[in-house]
Protein backbone atom coordinates (compact mmCIF):
# COMPACT_ATOMS: atom_id res chain seq x y z
CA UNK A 1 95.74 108.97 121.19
CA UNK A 2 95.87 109.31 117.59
CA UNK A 3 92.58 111.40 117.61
CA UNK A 4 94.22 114.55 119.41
CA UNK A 5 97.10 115.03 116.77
CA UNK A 6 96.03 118.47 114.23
CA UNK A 7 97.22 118.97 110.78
CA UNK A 8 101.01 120.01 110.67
CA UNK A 9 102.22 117.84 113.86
CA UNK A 10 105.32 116.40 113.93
CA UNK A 11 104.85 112.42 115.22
CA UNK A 12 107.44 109.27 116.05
CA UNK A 13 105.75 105.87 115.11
CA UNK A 14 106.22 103.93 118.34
CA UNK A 15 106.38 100.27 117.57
CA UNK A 16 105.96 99.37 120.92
CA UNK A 17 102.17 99.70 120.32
CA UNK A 18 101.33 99.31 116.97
CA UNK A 19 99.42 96.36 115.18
CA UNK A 20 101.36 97.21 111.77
CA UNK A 21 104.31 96.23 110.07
CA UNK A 22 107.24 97.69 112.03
CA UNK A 23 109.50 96.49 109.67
CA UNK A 24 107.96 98.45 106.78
CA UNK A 25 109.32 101.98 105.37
CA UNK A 26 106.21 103.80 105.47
CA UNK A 27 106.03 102.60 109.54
CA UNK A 28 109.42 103.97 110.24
CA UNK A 29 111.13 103.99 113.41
CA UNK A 30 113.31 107.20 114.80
CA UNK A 31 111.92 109.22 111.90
CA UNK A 32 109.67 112.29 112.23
CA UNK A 33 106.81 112.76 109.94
CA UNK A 34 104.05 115.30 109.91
CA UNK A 35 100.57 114.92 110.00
CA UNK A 36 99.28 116.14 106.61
CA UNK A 37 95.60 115.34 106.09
CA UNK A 38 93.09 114.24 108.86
CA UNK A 39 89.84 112.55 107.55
CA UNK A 40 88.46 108.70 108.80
CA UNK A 41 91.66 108.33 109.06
CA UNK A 42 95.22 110.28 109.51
CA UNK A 43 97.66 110.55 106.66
CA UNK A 44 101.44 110.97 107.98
CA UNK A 45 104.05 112.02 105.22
CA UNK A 46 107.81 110.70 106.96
CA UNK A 47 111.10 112.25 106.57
CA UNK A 48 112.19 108.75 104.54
CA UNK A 49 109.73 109.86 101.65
CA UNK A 50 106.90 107.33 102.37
CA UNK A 51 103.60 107.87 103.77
CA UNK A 52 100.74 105.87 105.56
CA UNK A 53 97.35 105.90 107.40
CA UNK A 54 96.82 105.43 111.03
CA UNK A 55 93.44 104.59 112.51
CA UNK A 56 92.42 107.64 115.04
CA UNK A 57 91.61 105.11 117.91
CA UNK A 58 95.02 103.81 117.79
CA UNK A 59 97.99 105.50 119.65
CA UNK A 60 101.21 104.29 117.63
CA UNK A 61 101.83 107.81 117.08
CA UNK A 62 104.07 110.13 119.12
CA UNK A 63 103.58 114.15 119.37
CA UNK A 64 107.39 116.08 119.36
CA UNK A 65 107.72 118.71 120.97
CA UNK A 66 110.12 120.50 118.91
CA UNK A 67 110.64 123.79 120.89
């Protein structure tokens, strides 16, 4: 879920799931983004120079394991 990801995580948005506009910029597909700010909500700055919110409850985001 959403909930577990910390500050500095690297995410996917997986369409597959989401309620949101897939076909939007700031809901990229097959673009990582970091998490950058975790409050009622969590704030993900992507690679493509957007940004959006994601509801903790919701699991359209993907942890990378980047090792």
């Amino acid at each position: 879920m959403n909930k577990d990801l910390e500050i500095g995580d690297r995410v996917l948005f997986d369409p597959s799931v989401s309620r949101w506009d897939i076909n939007s910029p700031s809901n990229p597909t097959n673009i990582l983004g970091t998490v950058s700010e975790l409050n009622y909500l969590i704030t993900v700055d992507w690679e493509n120079g957007e940004f959006n919110t994601y509801y903790p409850e919701d699991e359209d985001l993907i942890l990378v394991d980047e090792q």
